[in-house]
N, C-alpha and C. Protein backbone atom coordinates (compact mmCIF):
# COMPACT_ATOMS: atom_id res chain seq x y z
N UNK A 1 -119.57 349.43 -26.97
CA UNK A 1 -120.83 348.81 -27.35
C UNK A 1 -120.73 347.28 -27.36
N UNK A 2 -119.45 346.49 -27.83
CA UNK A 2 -119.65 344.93 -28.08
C UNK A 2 -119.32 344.87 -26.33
N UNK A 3 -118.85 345.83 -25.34
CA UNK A 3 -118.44 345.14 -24.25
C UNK A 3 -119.88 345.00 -23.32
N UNK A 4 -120.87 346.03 -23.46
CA UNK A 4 -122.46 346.12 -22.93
C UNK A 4 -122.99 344.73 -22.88
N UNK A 5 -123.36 343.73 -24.18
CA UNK A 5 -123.95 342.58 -24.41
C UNK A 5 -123.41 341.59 -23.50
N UNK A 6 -122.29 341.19 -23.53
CA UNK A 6 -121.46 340.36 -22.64
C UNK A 6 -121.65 340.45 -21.12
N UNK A 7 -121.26 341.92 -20.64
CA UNK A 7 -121.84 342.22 -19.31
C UNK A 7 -123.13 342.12 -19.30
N UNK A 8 -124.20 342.44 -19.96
CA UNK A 8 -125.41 342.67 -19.59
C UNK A 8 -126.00 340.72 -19.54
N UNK A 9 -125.29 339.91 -20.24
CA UNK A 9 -125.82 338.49 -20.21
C UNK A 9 -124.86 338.23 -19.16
N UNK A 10 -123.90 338.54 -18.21
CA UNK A 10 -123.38 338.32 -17.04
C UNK A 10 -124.22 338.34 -15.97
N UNK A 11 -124.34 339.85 -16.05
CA UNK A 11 -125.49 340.36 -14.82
C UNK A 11 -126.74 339.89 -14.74
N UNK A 12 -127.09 339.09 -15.93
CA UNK A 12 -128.60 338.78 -15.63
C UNK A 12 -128.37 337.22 -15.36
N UNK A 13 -127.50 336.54 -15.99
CA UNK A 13 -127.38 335.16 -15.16
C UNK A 13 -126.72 335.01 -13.68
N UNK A 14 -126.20 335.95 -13.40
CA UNK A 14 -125.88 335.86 -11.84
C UNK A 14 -127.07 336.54 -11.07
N UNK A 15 -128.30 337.84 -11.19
CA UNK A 15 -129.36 337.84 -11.28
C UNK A 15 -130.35 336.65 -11.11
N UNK A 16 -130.31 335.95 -11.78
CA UNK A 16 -131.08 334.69 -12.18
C UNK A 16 -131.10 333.79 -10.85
N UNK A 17 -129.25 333.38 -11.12
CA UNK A 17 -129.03 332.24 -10.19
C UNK A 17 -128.82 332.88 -8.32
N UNK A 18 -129.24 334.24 -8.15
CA UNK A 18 -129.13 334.91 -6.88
C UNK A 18 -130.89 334.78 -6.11
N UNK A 19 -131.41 334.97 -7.43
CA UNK A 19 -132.88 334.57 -6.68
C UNK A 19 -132.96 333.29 -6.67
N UNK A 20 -132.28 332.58 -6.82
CA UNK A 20 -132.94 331.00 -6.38
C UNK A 20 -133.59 330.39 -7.60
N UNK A 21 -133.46 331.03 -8.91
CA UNK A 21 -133.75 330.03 -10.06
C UNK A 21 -132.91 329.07 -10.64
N UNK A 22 -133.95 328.02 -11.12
CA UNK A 22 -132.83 326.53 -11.19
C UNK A 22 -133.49 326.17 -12.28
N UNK A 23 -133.16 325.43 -13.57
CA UNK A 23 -134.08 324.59 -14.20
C UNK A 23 -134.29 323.51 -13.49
N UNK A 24 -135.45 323.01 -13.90
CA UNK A 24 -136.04 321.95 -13.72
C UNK A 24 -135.41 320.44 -14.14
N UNK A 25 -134.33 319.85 -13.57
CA UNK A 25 -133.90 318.75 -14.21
C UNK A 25 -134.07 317.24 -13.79
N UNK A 26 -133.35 316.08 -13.71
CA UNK A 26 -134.34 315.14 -13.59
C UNK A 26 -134.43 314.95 -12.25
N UNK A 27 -135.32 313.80 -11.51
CA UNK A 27 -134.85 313.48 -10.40
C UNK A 27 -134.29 312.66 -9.64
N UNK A 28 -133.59 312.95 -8.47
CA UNK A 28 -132.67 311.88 -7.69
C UNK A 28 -133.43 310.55 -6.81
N UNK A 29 -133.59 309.68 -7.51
CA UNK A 29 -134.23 308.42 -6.68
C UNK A 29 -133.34 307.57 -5.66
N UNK A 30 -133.67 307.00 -5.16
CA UNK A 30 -133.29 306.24 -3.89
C UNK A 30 -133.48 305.11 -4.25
N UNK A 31 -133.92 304.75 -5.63
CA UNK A 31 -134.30 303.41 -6.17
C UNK A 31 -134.07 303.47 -7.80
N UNK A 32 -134.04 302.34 -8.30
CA UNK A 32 -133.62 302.89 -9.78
C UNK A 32 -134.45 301.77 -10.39
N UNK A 33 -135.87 300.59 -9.59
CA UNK A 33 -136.74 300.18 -11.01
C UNK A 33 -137.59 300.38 -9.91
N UNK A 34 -138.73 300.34 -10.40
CA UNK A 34 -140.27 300.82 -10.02
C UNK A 34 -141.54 299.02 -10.48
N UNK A 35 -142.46 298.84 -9.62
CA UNK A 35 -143.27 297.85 -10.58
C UNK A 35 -144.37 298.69 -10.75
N UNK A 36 -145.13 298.78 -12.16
CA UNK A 36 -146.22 299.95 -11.85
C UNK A 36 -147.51 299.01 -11.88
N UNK A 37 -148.10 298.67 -11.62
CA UNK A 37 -149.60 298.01 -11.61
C UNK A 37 -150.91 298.55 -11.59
N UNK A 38 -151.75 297.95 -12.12
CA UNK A 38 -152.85 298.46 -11.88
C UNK A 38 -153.35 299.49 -13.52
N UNK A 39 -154.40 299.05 -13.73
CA UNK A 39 -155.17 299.56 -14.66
C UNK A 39 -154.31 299.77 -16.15
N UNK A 40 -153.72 298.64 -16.53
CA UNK A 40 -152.73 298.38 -17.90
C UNK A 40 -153.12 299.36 -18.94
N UNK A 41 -154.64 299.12 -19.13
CA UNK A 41 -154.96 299.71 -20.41
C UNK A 41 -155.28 300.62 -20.49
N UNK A 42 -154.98 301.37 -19.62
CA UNK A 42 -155.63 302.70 -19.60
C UNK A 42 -154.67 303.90 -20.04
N UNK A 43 -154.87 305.34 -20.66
CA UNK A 43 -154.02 306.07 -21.18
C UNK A 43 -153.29 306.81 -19.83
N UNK A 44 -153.64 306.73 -18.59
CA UNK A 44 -152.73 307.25 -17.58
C UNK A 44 -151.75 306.19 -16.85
N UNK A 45 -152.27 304.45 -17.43
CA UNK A 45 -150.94 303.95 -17.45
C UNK A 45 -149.79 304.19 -18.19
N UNK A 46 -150.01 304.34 -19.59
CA UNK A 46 -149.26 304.90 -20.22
C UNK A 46 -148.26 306.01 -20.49
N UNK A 47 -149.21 307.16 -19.83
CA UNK A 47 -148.47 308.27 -18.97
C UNK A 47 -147.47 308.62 -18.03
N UNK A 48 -148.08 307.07 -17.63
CA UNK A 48 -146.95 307.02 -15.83
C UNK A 48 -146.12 306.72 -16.36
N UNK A 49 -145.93 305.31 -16.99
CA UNK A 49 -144.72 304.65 -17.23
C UNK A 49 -143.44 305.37 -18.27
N UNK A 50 -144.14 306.32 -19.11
CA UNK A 50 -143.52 306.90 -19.82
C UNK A 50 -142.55 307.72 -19.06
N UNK A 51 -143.33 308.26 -17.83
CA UNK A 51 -143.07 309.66 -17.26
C UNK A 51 -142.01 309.21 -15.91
N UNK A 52 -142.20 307.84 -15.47
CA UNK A 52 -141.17 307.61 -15.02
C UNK A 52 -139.69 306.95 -16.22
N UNK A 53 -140.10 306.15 -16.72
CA UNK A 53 -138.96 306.32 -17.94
C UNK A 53 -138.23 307.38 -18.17
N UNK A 54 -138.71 308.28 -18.33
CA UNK A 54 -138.11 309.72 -18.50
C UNK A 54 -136.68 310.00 -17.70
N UNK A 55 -137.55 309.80 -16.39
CA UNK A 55 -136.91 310.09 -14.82
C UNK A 55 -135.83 308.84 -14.94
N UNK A 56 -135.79 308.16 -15.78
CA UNK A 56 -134.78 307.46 -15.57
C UNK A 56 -134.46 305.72 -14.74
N UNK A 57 -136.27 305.95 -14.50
CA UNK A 57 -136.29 304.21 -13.59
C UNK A 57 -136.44 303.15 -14.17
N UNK A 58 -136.37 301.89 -14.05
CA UNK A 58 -136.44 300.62 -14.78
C UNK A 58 -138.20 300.06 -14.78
N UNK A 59 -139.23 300.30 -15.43
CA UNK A 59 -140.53 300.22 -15.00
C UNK A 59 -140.51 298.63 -15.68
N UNK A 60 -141.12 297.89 -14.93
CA UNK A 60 -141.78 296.52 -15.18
C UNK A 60 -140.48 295.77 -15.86
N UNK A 61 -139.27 295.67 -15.41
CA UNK A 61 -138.18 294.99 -16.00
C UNK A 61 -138.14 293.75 -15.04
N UNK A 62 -137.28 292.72 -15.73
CA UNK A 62 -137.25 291.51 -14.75
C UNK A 62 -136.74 291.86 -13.74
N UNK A 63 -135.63 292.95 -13.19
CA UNK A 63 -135.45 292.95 -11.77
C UNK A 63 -136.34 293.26 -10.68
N UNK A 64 -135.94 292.83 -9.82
CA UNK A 64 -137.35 292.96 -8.26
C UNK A 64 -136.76 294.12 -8.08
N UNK A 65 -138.13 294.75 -7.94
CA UNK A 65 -138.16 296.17 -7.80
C UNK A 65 -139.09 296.55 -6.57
N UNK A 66 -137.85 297.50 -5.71
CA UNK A 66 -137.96 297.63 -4.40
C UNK A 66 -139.81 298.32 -4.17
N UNK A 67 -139.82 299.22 -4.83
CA UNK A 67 -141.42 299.80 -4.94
C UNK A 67 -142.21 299.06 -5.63
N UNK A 68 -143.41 299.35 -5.56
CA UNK A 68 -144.46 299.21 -6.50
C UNK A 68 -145.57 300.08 -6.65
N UNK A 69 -146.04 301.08 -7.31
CA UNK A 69 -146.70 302.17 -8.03
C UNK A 69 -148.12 301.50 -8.29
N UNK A 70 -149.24 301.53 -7.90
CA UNK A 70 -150.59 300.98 -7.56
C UNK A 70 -151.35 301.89 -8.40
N UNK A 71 -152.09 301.87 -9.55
CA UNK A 71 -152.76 302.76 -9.74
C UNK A 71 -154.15 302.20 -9.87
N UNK A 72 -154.85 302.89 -8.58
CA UNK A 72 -156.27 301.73 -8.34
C UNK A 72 -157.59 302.17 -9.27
N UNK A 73 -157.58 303.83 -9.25
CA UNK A 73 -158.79 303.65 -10.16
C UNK A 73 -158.46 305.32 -10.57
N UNK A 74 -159.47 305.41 -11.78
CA UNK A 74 -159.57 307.05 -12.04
C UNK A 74 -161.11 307.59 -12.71
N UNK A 75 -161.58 308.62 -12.71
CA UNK A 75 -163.03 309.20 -12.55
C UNK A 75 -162.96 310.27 -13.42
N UNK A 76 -163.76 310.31 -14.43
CA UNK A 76 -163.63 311.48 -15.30
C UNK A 76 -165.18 311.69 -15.02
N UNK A 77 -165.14 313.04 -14.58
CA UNK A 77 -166.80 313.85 -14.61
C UNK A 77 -166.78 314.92 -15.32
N UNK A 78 -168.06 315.54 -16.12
CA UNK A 78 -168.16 316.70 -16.51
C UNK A 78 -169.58 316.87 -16.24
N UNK A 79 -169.47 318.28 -15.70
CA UNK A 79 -170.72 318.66 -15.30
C UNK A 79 -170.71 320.50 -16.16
N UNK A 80 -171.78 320.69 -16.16
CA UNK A 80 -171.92 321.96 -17.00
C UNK A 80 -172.45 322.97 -15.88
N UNK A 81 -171.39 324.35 -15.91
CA UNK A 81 -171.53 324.95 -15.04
C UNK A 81 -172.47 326.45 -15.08
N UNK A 82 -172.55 326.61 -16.48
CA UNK A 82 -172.92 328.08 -16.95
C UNK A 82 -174.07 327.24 -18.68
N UNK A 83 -175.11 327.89 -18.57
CA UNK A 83 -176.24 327.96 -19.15
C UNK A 83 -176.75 328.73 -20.48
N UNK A 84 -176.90 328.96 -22.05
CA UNK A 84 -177.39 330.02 -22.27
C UNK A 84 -178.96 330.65 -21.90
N UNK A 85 -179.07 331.22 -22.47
CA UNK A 85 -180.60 331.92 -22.40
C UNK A 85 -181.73 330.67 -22.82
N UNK A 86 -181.13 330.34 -24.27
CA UNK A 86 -181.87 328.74 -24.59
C UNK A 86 -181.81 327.39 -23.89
N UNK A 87 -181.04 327.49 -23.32
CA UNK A 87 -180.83 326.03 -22.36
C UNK A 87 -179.75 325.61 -22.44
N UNK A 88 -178.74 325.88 -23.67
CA UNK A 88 -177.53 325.04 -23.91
C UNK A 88 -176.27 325.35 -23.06
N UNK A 89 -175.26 324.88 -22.85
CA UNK A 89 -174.15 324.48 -22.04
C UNK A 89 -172.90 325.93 -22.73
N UNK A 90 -173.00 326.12 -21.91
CA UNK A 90 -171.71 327.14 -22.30
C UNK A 90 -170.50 327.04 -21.72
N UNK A 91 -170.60 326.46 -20.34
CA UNK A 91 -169.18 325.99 -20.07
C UNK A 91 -169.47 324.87 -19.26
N UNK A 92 -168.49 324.10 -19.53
CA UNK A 92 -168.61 322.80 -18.40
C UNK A 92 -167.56 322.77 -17.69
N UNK A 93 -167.30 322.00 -16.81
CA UNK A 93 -166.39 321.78 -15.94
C UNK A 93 -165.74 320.23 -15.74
N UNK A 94 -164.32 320.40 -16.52
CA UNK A 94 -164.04 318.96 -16.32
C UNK A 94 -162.95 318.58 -15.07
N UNK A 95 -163.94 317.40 -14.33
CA UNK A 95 -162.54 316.63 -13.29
C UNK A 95 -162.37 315.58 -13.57
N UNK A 96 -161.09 315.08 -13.20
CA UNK A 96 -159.70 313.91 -13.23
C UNK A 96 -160.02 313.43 -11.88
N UNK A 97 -160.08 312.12 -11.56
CA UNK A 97 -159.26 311.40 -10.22
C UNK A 97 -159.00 310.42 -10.02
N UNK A 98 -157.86 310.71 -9.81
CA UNK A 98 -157.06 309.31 -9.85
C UNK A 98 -156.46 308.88 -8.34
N UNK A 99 -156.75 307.55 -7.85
CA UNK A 99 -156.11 307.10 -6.87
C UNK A 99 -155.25 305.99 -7.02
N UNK A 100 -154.30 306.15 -6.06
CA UNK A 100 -152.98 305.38 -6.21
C UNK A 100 -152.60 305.21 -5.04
N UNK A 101 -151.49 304.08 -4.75
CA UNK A 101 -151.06 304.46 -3.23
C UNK A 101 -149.26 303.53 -4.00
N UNK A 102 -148.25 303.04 -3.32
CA UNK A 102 -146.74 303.13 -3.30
C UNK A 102 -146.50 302.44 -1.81
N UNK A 103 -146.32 301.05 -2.26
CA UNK A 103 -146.04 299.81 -1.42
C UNK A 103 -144.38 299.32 -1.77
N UNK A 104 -144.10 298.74 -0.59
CA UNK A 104 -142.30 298.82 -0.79
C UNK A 104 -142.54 297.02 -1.12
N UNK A 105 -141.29 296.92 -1.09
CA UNK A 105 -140.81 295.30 -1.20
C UNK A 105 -141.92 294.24 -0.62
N UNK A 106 -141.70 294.57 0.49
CA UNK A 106 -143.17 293.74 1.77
C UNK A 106 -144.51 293.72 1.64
N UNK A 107 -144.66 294.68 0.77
CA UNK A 107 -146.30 295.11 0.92
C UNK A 107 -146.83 296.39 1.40
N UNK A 108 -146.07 296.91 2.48
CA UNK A 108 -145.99 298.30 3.75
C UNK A 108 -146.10 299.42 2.58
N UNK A 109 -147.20 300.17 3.03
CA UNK A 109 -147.24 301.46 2.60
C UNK A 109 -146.52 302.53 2.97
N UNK A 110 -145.81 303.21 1.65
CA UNK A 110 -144.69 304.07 1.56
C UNK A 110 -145.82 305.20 1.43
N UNK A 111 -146.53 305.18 0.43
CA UNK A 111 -147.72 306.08 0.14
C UNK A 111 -148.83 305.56 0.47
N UNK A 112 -150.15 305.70 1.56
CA UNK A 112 -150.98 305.46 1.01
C UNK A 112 -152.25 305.86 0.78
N UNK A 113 -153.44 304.63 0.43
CA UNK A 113 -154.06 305.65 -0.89
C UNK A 113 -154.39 306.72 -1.11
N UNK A 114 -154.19 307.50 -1.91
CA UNK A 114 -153.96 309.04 -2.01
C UNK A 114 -155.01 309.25 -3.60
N UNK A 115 -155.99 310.16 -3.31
CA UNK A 115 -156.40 310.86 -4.16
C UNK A 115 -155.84 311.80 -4.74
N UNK A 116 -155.99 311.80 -6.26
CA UNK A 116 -155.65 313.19 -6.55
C UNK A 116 -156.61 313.69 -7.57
N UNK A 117 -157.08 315.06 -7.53
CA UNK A 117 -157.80 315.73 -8.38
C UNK A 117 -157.58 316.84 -9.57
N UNK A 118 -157.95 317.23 -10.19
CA UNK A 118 -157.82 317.92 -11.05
C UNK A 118 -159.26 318.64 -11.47
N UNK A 119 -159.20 319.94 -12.07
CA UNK A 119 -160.55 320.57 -12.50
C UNK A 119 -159.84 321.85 -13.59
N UNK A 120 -160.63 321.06 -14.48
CA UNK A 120 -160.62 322.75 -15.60
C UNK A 120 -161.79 323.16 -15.99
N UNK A 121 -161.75 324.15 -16.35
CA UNK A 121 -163.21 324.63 -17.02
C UNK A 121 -163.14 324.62 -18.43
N UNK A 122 -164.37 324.51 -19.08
CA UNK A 122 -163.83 324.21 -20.91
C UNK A 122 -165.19 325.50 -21.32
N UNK A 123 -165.05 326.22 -22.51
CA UNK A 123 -166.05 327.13 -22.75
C UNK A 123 -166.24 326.31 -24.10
N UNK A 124 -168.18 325.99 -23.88
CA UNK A 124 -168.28 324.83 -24.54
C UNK A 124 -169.11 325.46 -25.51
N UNK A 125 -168.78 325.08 -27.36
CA UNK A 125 -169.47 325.52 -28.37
C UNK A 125 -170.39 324.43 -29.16
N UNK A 126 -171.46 324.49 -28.88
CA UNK A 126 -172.62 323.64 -29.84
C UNK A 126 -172.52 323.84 -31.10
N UNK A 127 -171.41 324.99 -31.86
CA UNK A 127 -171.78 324.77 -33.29
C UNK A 127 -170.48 324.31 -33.97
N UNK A 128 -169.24 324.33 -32.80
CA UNK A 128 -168.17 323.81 -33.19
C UNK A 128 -167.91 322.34 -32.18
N UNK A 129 -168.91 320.94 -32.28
CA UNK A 129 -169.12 320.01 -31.52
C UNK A 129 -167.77 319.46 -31.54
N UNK A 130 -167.18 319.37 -32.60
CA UNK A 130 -165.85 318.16 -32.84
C UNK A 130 -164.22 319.09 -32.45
N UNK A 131 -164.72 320.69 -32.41
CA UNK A 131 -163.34 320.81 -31.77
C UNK A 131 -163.38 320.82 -30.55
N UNK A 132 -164.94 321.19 -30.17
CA UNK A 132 -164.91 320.90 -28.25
C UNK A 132 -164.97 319.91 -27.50
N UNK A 133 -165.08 318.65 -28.45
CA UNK A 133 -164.55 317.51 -27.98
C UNK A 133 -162.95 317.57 -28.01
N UNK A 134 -162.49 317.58 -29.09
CA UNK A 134 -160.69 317.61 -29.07
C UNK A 134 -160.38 318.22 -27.93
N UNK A 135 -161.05 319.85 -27.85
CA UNK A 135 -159.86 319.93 -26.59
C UNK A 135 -160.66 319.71 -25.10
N UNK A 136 -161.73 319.11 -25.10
CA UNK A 136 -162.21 318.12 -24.06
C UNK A 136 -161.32 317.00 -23.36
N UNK A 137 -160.69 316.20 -24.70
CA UNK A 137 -160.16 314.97 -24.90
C UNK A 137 -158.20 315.62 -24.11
N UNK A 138 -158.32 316.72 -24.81
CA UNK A 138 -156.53 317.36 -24.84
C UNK A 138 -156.78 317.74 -23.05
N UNK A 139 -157.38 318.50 -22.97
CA UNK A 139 -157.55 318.84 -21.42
C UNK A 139 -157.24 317.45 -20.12
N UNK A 140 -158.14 316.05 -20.51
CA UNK A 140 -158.27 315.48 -19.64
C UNK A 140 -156.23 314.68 -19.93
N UNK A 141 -156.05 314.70 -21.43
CA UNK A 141 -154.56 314.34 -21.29
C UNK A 141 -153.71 314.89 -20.37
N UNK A 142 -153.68 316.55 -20.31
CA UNK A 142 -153.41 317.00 -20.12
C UNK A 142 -153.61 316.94 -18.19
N UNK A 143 -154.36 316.92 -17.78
CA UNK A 143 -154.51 316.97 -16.62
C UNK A 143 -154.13 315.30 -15.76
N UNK A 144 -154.14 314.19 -16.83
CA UNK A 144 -153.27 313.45 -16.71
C UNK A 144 -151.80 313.06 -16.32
N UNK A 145 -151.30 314.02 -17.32
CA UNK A 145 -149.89 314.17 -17.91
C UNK A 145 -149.24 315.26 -16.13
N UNK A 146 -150.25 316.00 -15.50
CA UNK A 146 -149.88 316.67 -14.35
C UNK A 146 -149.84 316.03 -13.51
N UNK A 147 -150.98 314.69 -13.38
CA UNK A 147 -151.02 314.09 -12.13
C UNK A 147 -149.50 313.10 -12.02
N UNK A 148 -149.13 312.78 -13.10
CA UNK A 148 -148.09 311.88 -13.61
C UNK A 148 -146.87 312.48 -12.98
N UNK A 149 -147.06 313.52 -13.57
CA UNK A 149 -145.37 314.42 -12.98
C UNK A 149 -145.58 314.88 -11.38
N UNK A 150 -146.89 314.93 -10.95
CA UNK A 150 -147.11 314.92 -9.68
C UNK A 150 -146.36 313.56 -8.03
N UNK A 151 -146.92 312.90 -9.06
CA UNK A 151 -146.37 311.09 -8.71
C UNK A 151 -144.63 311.10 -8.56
N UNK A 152 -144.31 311.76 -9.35
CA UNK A 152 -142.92 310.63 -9.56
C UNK A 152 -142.12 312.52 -9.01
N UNK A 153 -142.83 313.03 -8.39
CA UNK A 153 -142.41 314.08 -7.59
C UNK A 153 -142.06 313.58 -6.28
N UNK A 154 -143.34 313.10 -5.64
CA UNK A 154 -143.68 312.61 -4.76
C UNK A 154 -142.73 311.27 -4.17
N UNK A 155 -142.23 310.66 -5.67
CA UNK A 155 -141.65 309.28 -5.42
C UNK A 155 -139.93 309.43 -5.42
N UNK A 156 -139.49 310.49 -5.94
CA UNK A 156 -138.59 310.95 -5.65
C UNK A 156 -138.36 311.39 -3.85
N UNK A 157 -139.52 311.85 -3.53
CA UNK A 157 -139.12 312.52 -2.19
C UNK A 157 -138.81 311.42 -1.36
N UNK A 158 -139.13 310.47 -2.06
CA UNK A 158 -138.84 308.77 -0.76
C UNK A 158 -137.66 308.68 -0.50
N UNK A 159 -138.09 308.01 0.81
CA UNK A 159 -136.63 307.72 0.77
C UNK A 159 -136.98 306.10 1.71
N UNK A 160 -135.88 305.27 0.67
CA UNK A 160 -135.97 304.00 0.65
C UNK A 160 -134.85 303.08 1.04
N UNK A 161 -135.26 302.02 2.42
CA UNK A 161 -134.18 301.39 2.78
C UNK A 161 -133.48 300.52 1.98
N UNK A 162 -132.08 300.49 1.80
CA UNK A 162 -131.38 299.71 1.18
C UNK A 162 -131.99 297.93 1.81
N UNK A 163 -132.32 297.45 0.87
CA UNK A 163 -132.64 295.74 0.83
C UNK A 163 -131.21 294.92 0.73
């Protein structure tokens, strides 16, 4: 019986690692500071920079930094997709978009400008107004927080000439 547990957490991590599962760990850049620009005050600057921090790059430090991360504009819409019987909104539909583009040392586009979108649906309550704002508010973070990890996916895949 104590020898079952041991084998059975054997067989399922060689299992595991036979189909091709990996965690998710950080990623390998070709560059190690980033300049990020564009739209300071906004909460998906904040996002980025965090989210490359994470990853391990030098964002907005005094060294010249071979990239630069453009974030030109972003679009929050909600439109209501479903109706009740009385007129009121029962679900809306929220989109994200954000454009950006990823210029090297020179100016030359590594990325460029690139849309990205996002859409959730929210099931919207008129008698609970202040929590369907919260997770109105949590959603668009949230769909933020994807486009972010989307980016520095993307910026990983570069590959960048030594200067």
């Amino acid at each position: 019986m104590r020898l079952i547990k041991p084998l059975l957490l054997i067989t399922l991590t060689f299992w595991l690692t036979a189909c091709g599962f990996q965690l998710r760990g950080q990623y390998k850049f070709d560059f190690d500071a980033i300049k990020l620009a564009g739209m300071e005050k906004s909460d998906v600057y904040r996002i980025m920079d965090l989210q490359l921090e994470i990853n391990g790059l030098k964002v907005n430090e005094g060294v010249k930094a071979p990239l630069r991360l453009n974030l030109i504009r972003e679009k929050r819409d909600r439109s209501v997709i479903t109706f009740s019987a009385s007129g009121r909104a029962l679900e809306v539909r929220l989109t994200y978009d954000l454009q950006y583009s990823v210029t090297d040392a020179n100016g030359d586009y590594l990325i460029a400008t690139t849309d990205l979108t996002q859409r959730r649906d929210l099931t919207y309550n008129d008698n609970q107004l202040l929590s369907s704002e919260n997770e109105e508010s949590n959603l668009y973070q949230e769909m933020q927080q994807d486009m972010a990890r989307q980016i520095v996916t993307r910026l990983a895949n570069l590959k960048v000439a030594s200067q």
